[in-house]
C-alpha atoms as a PDB file:
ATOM      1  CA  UNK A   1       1.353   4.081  18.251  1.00  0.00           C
ATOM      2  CA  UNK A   2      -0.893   4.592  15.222  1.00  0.00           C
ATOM      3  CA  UNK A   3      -1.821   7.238  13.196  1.00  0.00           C
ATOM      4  CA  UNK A   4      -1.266  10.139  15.258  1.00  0.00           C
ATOM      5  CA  UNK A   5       0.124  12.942  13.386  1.00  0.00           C
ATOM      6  CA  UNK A   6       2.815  15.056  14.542  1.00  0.00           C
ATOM      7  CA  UNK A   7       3.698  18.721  14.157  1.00  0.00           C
ATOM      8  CA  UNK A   8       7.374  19.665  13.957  1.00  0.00           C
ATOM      9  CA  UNK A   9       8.265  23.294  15.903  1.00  0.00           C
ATOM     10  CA  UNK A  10      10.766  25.337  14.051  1.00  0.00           C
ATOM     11  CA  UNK A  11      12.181  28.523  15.785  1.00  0.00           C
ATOM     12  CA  UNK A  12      13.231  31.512  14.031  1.00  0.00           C
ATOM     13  CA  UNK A  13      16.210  33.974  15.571  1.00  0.00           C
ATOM     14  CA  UNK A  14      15.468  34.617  19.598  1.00  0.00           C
ATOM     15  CA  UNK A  15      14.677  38.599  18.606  1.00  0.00           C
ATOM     16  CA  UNK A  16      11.786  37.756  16.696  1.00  0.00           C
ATOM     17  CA  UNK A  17       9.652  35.462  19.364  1.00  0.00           C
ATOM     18  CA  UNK A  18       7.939  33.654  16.235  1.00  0.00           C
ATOM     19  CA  UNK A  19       6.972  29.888  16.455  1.00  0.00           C
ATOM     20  CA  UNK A  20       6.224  28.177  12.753  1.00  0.00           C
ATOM     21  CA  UNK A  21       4.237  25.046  12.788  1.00  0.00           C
ATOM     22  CA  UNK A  22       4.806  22.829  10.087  1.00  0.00           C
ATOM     23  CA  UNK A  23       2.047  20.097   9.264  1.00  0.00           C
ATOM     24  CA  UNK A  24       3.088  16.947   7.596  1.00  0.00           C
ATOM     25  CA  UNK A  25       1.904  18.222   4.314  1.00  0.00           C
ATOM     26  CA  UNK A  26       4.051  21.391   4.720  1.00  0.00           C
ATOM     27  CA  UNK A  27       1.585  23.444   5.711  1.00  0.00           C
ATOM     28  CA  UNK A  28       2.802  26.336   7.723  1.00  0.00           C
ATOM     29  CA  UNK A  29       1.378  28.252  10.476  1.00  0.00           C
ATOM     30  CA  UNK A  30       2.700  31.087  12.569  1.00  0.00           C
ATOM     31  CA  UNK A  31       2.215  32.517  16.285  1.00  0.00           C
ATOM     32  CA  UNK A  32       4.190  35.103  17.481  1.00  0.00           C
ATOM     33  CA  UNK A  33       5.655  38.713  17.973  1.00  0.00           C
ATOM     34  CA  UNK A  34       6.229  39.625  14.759  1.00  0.00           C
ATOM     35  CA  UNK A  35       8.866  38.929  12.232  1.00  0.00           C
ATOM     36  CA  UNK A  36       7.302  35.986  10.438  1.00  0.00           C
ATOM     37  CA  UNK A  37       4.704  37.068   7.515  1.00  0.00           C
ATOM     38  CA  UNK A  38       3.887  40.443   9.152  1.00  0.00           C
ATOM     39  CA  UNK A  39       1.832  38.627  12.155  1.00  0.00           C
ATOM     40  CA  UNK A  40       0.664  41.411  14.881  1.00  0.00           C
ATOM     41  CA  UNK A  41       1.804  40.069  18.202  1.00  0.00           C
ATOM     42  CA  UNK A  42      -0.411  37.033  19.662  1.00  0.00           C
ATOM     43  CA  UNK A  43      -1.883  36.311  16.350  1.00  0.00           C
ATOM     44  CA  UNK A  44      -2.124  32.718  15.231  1.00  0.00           C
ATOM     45  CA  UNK A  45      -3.176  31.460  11.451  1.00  0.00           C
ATOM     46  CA  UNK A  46      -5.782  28.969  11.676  1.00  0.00           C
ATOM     47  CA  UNK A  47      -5.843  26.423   8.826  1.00  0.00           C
ATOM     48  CA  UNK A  48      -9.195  26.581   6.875  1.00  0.00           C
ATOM     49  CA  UNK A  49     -10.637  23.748   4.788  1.00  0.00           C
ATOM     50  CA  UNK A  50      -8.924  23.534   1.962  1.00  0.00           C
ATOM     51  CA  UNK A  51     -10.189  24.175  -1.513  1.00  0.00           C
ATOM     52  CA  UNK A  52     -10.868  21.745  -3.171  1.00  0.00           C
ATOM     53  CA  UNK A  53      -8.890  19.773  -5.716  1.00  0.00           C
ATOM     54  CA  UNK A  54      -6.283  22.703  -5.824  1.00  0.00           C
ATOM     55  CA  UNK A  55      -3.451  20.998  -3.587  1.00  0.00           C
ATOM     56  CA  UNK A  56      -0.185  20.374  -4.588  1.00  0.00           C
ATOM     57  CA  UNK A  57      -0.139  17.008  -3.054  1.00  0.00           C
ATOM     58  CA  UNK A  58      -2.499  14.687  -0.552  1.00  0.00           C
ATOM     59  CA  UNK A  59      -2.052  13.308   2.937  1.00  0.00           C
ATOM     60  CA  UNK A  60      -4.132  10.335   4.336  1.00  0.00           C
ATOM     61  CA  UNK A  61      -3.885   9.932   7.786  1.00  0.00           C
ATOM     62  CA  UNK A  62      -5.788   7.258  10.244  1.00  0.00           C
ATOM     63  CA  UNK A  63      -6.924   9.816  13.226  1.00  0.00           C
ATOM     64  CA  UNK A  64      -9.045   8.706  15.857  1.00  0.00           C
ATOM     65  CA  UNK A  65     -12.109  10.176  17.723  1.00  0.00           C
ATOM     66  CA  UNK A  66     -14.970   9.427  20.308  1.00  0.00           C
ATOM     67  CA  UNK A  67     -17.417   9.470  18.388  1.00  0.00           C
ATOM     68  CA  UNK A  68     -15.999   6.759  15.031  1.00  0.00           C
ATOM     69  CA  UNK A  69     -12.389   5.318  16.450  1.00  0.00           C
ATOM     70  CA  UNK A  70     -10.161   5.240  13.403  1.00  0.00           C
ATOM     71  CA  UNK A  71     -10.641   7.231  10.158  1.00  0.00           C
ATOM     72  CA  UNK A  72      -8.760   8.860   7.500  1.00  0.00           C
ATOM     73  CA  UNK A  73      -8.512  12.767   7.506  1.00  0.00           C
ATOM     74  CA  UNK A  74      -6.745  14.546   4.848  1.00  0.00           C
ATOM     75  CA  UNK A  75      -3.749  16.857   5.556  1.00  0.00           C
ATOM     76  CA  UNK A  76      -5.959  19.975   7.139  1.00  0.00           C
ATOM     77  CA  UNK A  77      -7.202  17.593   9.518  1.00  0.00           C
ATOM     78  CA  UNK A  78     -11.074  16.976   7.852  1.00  0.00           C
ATOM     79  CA  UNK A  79     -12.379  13.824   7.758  1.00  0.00           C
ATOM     80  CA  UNK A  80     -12.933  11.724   4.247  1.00  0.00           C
ATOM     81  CA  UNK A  81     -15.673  10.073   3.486  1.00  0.00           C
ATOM     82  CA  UNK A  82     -17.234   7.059   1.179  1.00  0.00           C
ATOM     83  CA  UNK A  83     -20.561   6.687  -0.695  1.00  0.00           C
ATOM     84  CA  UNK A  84     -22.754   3.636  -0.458  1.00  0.00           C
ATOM     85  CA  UNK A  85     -23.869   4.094  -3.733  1.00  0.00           C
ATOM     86  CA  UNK A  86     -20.289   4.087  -5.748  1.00  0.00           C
ATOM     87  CA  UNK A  87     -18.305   0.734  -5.839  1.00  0.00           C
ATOM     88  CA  UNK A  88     -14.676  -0.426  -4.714  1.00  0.00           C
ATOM     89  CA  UNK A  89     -14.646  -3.293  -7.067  1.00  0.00           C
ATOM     90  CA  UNK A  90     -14.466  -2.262  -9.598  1.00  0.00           C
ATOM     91  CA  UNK A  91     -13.991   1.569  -8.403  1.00  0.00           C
ATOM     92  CA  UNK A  92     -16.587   3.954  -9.895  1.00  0.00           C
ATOM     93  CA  UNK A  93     -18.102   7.228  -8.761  1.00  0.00           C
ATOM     94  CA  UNK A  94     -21.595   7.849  -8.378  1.00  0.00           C
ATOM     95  CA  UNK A  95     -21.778  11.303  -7.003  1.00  0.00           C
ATOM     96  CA  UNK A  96     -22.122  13.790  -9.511  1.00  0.00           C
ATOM     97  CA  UNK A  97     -23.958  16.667 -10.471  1.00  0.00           C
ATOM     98  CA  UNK A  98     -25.538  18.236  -7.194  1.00  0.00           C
ATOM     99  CA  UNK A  99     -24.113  15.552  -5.126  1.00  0.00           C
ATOM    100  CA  UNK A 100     -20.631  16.683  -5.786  1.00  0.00           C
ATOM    101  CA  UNK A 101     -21.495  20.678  -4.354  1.00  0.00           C
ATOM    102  CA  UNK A 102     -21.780  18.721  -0.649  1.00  0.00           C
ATOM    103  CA  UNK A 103     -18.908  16.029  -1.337  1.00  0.00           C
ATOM    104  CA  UNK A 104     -16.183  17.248  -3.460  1.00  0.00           C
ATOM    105  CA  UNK A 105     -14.238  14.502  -4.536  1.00  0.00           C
ATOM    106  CA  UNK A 106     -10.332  13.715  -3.176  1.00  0.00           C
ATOM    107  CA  UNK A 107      -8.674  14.831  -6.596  1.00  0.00           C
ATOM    108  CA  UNK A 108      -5.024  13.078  -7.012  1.00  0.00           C
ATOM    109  CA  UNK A 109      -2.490  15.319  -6.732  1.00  0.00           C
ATOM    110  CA  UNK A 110       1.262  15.157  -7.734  1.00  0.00           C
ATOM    111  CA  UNK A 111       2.598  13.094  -4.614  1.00  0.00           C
ATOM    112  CA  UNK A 112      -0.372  11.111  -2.417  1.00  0.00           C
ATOM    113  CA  UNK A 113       1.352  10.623   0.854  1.00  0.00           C
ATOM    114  CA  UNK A 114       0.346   8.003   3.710  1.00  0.00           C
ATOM    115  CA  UNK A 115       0.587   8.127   7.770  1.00  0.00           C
ATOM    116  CA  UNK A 116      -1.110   5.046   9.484  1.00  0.00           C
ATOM    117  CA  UNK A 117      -2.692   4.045   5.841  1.00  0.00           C
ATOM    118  CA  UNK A 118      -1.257   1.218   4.386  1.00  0.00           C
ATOM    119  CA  UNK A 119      -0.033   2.457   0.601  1.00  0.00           C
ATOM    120  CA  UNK A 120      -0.951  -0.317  -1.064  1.00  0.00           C
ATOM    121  CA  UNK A 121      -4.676   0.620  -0.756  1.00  0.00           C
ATOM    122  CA  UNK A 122      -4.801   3.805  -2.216  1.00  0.00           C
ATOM    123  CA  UNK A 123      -5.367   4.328  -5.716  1.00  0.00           C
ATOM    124  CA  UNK A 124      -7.279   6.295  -8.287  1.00  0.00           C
ATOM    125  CA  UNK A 125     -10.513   5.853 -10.455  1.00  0.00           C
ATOM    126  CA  UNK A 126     -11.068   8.149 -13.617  1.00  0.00           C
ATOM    127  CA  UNK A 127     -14.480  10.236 -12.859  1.00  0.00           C
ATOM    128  CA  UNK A 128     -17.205  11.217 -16.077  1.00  0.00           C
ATOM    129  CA  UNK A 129     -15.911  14.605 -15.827  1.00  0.00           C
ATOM    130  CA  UNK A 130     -11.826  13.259 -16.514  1.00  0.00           C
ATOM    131  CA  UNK A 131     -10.683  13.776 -13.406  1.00  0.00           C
ATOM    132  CA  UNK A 132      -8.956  11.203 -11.359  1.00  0.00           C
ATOM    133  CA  UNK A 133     -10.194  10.501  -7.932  1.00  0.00           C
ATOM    134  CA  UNK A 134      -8.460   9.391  -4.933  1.00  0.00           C
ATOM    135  CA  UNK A 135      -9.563   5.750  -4.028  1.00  0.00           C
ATOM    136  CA  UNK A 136      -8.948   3.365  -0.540  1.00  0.00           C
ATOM    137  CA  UNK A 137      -9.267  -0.018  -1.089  1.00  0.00           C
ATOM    138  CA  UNK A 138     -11.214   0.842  -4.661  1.00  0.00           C
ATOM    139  CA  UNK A 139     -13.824   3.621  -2.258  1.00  0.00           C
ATOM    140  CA  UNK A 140     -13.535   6.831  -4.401  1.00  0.00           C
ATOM    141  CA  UNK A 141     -12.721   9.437  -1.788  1.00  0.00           C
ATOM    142  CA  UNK A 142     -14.989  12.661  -0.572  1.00  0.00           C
ATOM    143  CA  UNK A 143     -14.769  15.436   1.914  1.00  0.00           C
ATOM    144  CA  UNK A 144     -18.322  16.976   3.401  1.00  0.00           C
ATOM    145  CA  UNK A 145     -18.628  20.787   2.958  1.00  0.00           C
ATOM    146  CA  UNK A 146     -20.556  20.414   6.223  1.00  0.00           C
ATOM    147  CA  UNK A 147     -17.535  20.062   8.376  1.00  0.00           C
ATOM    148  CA  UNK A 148     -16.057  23.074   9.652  1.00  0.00           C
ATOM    149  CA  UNK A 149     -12.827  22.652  11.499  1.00  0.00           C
ATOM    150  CA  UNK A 150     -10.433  19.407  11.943  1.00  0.00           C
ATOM    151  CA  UNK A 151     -11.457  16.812  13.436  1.00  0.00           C
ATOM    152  CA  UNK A 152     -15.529  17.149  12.841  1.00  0.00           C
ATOM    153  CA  UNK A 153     -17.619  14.231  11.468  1.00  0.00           C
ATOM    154  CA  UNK A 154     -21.091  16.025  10.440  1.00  0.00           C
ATOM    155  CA  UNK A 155     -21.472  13.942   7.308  1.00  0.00           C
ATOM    156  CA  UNK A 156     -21.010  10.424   8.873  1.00  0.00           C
ATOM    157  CA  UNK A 157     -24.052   8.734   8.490  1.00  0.00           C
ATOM    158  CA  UNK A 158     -25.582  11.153   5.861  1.00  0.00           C
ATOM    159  CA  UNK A 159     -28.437  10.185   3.799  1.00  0.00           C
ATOM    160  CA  UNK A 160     -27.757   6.738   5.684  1.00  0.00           C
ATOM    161  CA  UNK A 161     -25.233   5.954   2.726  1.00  0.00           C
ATOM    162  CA  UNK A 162     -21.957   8.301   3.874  1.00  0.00           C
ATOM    163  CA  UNK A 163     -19.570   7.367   6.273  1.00  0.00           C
ATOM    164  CA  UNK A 164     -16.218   8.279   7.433  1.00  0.00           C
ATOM    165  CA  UNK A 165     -13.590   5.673   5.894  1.00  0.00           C
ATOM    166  CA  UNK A 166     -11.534   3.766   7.812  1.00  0.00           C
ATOM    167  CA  UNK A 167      -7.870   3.204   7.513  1.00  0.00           C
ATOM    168  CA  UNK A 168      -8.513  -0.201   5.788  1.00  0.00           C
ATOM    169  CA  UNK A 169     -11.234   1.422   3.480  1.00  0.00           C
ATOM    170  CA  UNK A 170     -14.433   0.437   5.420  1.00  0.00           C
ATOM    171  CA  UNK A 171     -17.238   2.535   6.762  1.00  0.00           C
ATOM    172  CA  UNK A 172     -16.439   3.840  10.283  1.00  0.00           C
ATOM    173  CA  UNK A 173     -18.625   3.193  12.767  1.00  0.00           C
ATOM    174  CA  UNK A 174     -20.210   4.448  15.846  1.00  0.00           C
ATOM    175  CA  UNK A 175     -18.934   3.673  19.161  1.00  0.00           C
ATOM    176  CA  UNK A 176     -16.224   1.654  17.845  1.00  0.00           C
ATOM    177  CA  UNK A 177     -14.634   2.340  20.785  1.00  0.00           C
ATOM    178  CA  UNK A 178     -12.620   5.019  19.611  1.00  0.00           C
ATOM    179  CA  UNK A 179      -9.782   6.552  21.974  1.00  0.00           C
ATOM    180  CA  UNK A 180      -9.511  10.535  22.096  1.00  0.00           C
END
């Protein structure tokens, strides 16, 4: 099975009737009575994008939908994205300026980790503003401040030049007969 990324259930003592959820990037959310972080009963923590360039470390992982098949979403669950206009070979950005406001670049982090993306693709490209950018098979790496929740694709086909990336670092497609 590829690419589909599990969440590990810790319980805390009986009393307290708290679940944590712990992402693969550590993440943690909470449901429960009480007892964990102050939650009122029946409360969950929803994850929220992420702001940008500010985590601790990075998690590419192939997900798949309807509407592309495989893609790569970061650690919250968002899709990532690739620009027509940069290039993979050799790896350069080309959105800057305004551009970057709707496409924050994948910033490395201290650890980049992999689930159903080979390793061996990702890398990094130095950006005009000295940062370093997350790369997949030499694609600089973007999120789209247009999707809302894991799992949403609003920027694929954008300006006809922005696609969701594919595990292998290509442009996802639609109807490529995607499963769930």
């Amino acid at each position: 099975m590829r690419g589909r990324r599990s969440r590990k259930v810790l319980r805390a003592a009986p009393a307290a009737l708290t679940l944590l959820l712990v992402s693969a990037c550590g993440a943690v959310t909470g449901t429960g009575a009480g007892g964990a972080g102050g939650a009122d009963p029946g409360t969950t923590t929803v994850q929220q994008q992420p702001e940008f360039g500010k985590e601790p470390h990075q998690m590419l992982s192939a997900t798949e939908s309807k509407q592309v098949g495989w893609f790569v979403a970061d650690a919250g669950g968002f899709a990532l994205y690739r620009f027509d206009k940069d290039t993979a070979k050799p790896p350069k950005s080309n959105c800057d300026a305004e551009c970057l406001k709707t496409w924050p670049p994948v910033l490395v982090s201290e650890h980049t980790m992999t689930s159903g993306v080979d390793p061996t693709l990702v890398g990094s490209v130095d950006r005009a503003d000295g940062k370093k950018q997350v790369t997949l098979a030499g694609w600089p790496l973007y999120r789209y401040t247009g999707d809302k929740k894991a799992g949403d694709l609003v920027g694929q086909g954008k300006g006809g030049t922005w696609f969701a990336v594919t595990p292998e670092g290509k442009k996802a497609q639609a109807d490529a007969g995607g499963g769930s």
